[in-house]
C-alpha atoms as a PDB file:
ATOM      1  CA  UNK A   1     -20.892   7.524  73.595  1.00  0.00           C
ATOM      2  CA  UNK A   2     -19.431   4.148  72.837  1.00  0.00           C
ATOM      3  CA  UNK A   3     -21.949   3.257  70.491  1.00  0.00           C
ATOM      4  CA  UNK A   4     -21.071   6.072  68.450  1.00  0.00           C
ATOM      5  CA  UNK A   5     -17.477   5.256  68.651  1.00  0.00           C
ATOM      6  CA  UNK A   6     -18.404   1.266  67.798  1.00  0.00           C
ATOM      7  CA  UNK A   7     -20.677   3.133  64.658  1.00  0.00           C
ATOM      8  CA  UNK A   8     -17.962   5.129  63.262  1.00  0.00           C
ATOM      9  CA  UNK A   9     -14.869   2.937  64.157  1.00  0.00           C
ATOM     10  CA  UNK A  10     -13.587   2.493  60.241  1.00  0.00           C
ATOM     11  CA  UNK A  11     -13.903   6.312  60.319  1.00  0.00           C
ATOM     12  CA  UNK A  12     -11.660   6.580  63.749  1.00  0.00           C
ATOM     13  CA  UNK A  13      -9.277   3.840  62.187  1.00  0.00           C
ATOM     14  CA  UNK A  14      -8.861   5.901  58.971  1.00  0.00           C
ATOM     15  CA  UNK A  15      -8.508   9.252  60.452  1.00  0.00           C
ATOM     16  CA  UNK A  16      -5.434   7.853  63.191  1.00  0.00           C
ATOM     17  CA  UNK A  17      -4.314   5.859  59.974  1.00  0.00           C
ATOM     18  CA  UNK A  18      -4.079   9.652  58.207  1.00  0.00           C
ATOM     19  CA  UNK A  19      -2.684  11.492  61.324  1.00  0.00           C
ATOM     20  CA  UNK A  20       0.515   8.714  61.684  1.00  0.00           C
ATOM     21  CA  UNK A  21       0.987   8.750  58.005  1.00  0.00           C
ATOM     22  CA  UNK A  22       0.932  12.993  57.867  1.00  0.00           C
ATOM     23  CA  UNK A  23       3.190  12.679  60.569  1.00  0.00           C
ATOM     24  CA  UNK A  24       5.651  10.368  58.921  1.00  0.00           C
ATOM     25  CA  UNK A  25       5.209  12.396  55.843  1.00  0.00           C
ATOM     26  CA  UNK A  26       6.962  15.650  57.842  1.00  0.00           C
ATOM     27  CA  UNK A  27       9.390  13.681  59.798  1.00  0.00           C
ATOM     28  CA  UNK A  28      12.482  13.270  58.511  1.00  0.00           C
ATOM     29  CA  UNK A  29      12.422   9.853  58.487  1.00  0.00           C
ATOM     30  CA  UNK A  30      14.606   8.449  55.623  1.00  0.00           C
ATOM     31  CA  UNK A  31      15.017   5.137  54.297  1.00  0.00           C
ATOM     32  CA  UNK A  32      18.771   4.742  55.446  1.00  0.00           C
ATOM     33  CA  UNK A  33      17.428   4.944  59.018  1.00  0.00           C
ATOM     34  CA  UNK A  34      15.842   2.172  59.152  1.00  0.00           C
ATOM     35  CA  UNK A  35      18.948  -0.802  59.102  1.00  0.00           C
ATOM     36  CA  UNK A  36      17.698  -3.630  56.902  1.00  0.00           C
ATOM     37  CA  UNK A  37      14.497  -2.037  55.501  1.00  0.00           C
ATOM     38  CA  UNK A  38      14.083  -5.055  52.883  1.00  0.00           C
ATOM     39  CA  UNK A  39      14.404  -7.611  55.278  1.00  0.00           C
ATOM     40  CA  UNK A  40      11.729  -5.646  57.767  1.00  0.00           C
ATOM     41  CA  UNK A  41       8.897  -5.528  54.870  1.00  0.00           C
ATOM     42  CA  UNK A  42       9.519  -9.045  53.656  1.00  0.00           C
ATOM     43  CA  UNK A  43       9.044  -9.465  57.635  1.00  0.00           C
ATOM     44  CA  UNK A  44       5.724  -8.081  56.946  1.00  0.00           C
ATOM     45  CA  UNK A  45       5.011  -9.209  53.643  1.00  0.00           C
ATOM     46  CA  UNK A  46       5.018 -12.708  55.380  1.00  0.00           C
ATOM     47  CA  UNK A  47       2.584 -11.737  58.056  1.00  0.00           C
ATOM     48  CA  UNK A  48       0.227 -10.788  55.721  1.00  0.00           C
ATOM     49  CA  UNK A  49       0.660 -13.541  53.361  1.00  0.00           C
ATOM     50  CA  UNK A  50      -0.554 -15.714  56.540  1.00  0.00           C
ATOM     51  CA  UNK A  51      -3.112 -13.404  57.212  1.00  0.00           C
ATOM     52  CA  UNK A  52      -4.967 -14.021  53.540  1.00  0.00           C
ATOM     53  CA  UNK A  53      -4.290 -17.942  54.263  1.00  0.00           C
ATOM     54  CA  UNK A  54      -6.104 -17.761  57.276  1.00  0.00           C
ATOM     55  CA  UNK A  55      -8.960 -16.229  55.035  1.00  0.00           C
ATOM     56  CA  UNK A  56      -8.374 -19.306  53.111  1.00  0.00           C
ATOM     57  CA  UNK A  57      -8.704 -21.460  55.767  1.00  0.00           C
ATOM     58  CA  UNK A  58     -11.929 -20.337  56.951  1.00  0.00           C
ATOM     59  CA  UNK A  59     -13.681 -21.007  54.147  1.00  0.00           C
ATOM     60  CA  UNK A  60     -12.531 -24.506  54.308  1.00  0.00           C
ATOM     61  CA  UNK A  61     -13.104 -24.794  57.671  1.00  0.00           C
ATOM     62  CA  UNK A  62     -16.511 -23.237  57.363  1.00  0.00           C
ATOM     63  CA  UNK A  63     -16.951 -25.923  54.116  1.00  0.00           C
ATOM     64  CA  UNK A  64     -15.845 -29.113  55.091  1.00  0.00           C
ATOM     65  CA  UNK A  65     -16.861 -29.532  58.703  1.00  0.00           C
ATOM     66  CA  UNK A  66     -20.542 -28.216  58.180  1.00  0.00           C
ATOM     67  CA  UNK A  67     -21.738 -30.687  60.390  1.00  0.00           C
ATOM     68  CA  UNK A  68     -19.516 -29.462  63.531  1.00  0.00           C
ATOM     69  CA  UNK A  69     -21.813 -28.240  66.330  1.00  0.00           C
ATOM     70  CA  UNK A  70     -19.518 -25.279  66.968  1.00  0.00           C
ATOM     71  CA  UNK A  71     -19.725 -24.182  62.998  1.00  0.00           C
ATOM     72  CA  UNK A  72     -23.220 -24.818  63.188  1.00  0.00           C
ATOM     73  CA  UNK A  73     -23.959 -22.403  65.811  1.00  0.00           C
ATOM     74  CA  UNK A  74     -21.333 -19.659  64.246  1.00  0.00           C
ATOM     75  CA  UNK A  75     -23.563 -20.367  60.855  1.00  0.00           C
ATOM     76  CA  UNK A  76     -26.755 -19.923  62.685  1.00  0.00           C
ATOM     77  CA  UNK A  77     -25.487 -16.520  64.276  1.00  0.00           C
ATOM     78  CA  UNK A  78     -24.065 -15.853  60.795  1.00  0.00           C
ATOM     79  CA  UNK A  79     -20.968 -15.039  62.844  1.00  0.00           C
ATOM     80  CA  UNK A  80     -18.532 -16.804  59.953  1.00  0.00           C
ATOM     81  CA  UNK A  81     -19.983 -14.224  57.627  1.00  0.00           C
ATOM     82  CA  UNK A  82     -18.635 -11.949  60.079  1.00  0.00           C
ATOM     83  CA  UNK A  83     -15.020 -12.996  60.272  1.00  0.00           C
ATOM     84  CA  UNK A  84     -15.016 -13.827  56.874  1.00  0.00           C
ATOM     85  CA  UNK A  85     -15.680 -10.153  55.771  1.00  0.00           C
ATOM     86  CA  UNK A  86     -13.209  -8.678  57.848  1.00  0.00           C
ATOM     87  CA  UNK A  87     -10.999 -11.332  57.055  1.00  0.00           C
ATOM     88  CA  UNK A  88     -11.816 -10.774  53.078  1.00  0.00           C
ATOM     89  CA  UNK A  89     -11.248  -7.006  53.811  1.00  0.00           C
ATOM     90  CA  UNK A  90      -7.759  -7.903  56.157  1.00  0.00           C
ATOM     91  CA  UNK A  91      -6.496 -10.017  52.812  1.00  0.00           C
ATOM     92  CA  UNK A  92      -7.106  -7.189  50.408  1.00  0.00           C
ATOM     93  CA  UNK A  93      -5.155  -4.803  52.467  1.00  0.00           C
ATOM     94  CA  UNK A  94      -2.251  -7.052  52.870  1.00  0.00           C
ATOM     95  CA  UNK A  95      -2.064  -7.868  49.334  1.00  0.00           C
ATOM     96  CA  UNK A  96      -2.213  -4.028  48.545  1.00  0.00           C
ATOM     97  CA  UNK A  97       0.628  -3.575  51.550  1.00  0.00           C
ATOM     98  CA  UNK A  98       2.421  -6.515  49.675  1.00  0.00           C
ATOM     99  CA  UNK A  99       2.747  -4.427  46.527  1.00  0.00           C
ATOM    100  CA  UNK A 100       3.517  -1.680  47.251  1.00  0.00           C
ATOM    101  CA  UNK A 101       6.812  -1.075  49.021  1.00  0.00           C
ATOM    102  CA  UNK A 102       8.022  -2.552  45.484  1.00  0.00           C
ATOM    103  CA  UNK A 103       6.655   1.169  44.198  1.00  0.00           C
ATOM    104  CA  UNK A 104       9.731   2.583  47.045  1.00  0.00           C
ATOM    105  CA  UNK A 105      12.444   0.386  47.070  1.00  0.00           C
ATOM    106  CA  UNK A 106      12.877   0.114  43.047  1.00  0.00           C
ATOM    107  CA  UNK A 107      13.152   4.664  42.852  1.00  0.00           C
ATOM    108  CA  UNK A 108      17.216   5.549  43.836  1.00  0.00           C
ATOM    109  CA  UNK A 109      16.561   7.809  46.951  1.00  0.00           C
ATOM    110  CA  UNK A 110      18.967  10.622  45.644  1.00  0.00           C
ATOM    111  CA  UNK A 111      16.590  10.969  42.788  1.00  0.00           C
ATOM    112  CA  UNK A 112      13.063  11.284  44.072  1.00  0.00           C
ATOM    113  CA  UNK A 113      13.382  12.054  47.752  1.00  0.00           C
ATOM    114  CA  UNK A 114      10.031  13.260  47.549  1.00  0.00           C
ATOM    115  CA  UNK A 115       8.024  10.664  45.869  1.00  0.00           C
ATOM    116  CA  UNK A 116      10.185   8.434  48.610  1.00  0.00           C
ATOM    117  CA  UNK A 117       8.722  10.010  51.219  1.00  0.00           C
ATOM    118  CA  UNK A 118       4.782  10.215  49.943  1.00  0.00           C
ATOM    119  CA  UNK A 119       5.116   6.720  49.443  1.00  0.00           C
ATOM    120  CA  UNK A 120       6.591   6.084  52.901  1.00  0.00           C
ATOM    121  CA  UNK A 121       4.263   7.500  54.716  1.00  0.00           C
ATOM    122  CA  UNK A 122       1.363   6.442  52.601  1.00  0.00           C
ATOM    123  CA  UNK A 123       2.546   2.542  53.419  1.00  0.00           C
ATOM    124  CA  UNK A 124       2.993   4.236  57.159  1.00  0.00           C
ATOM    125  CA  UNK A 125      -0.574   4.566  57.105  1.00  0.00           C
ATOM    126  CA  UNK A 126      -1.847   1.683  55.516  1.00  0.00           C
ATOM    127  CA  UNK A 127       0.108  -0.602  57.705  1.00  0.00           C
ATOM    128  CA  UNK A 128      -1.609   1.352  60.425  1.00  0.00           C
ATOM    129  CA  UNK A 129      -4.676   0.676  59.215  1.00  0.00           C
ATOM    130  CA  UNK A 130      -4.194  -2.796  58.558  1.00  0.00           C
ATOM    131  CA  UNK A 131      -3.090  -3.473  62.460  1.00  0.00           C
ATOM    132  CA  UNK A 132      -5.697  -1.542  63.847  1.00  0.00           C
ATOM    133  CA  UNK A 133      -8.072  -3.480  61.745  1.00  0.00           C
ATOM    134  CA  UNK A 134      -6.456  -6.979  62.645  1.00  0.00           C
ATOM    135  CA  UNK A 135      -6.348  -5.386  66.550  1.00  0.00           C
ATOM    136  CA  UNK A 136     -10.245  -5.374  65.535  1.00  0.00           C
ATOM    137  CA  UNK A 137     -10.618  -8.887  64.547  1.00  0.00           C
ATOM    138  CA  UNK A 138      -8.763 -10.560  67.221  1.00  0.00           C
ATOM    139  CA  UNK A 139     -11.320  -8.177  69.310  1.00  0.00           C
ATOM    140  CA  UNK A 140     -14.041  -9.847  67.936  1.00  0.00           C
ATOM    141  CA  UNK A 141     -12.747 -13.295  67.798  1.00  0.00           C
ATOM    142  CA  UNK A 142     -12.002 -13.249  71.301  1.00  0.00           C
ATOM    143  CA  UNK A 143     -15.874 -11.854  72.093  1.00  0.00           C
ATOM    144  CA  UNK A 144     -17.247 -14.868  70.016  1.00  0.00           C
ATOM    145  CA  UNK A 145     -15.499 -17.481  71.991  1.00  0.00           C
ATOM    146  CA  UNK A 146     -16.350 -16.003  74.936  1.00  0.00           C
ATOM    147  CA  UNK A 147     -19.984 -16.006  74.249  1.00  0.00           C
ATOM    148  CA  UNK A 148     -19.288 -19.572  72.633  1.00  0.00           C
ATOM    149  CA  UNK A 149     -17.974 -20.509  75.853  1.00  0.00           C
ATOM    150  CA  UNK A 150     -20.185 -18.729  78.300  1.00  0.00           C
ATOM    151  CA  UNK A 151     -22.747 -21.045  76.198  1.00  0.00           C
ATOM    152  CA  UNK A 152     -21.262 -23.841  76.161  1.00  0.00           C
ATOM    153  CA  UNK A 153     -20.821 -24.088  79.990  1.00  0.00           C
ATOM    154  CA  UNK A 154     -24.642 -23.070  80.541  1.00  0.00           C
ATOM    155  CA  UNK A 155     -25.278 -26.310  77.815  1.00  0.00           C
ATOM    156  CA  UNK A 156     -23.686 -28.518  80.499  1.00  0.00           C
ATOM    157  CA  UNK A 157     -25.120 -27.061  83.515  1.00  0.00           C
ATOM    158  CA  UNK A 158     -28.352 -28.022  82.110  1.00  0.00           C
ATOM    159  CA  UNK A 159     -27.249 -31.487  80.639  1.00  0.00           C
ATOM    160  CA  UNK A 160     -25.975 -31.565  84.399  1.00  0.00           C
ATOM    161  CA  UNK A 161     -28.967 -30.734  86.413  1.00  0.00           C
ATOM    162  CA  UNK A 162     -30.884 -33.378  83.558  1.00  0.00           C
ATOM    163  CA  UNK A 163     -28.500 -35.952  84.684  1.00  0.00           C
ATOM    164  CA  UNK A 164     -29.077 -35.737  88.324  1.00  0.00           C
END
């Protein structure tokens, strides 16, 4: 069962993504609710600005200390492939969720209450998205240092038991 799950988990992320954002759509949910909406997305925006220069940063990371045991063993599991993808994917996202509330706070609300709220709960649902993706990645970053560390320590058990 959780192999299935782990197969289709883009599919699970994008169908809770759709359910939050259908239910945002037929909430009444307006923009004058939320107190200091432009200061709560450039909130975000920020976020995911860092989140693309962390993508940034692991390239260079992965670039200019080549010669790092701990890269070298992330290379040879082609784990930094891994995290770069997701981190590659992560960055797109962000820059898409960095655009677009510009499409909602430029319309006057009087005028197109409607396209107001498609657009709301379309960002609803990509900001979903985006943190149950980045819920994803910290997932997986925390299972490689684990296994990095579980190594690690069986590495000096040995180097240890060589010593004595």
């Amino acid at each position: 069962m959780l192999s299935k799950i782990r197969k289709y988990k883009g599919y699970l992320f994008l169908i809770i993504s759709l359910i939050v954002s259908f239910y945002a759509f037929h909430s009444q949910l307006q923009l004058c609710v939320i107190h200091n909406y432009v200061e709560f997305v450039s909130s975000i925006q920020n976020v995911l600005i860092f989140i693309s220069g962390v993508l940034v940063a692991a390239f260079g990371i992965t670039s200019f200390f080549a010669t790092n045991r701990f890269i070298k063993k992330l290379k040879s599991l082609n784990v930094d492939l891994l995290i770069i993808e997701r981190l590659f994917d992560l960055s797109l996202l962000s820059f898409i969720l960095t655009i677009f509330p510009s499409f909602f706070l430029a319309q006057e609300p009087s005028s197109t209450n409607d396209i107001l709220r498609v657009t709301l709960s379309i960002f609803i649902g990509l900001l979903m998205f985006f943190v149950l993706s980045l819920c994803d990645l910290i997932k997986a970053f925390r299972k490689i240092l684990k296994i990095t560390i579980d190594s690690e320590k069986e590495r000096r058990k040995m180097t240890e038991n060589d010593d004595i």
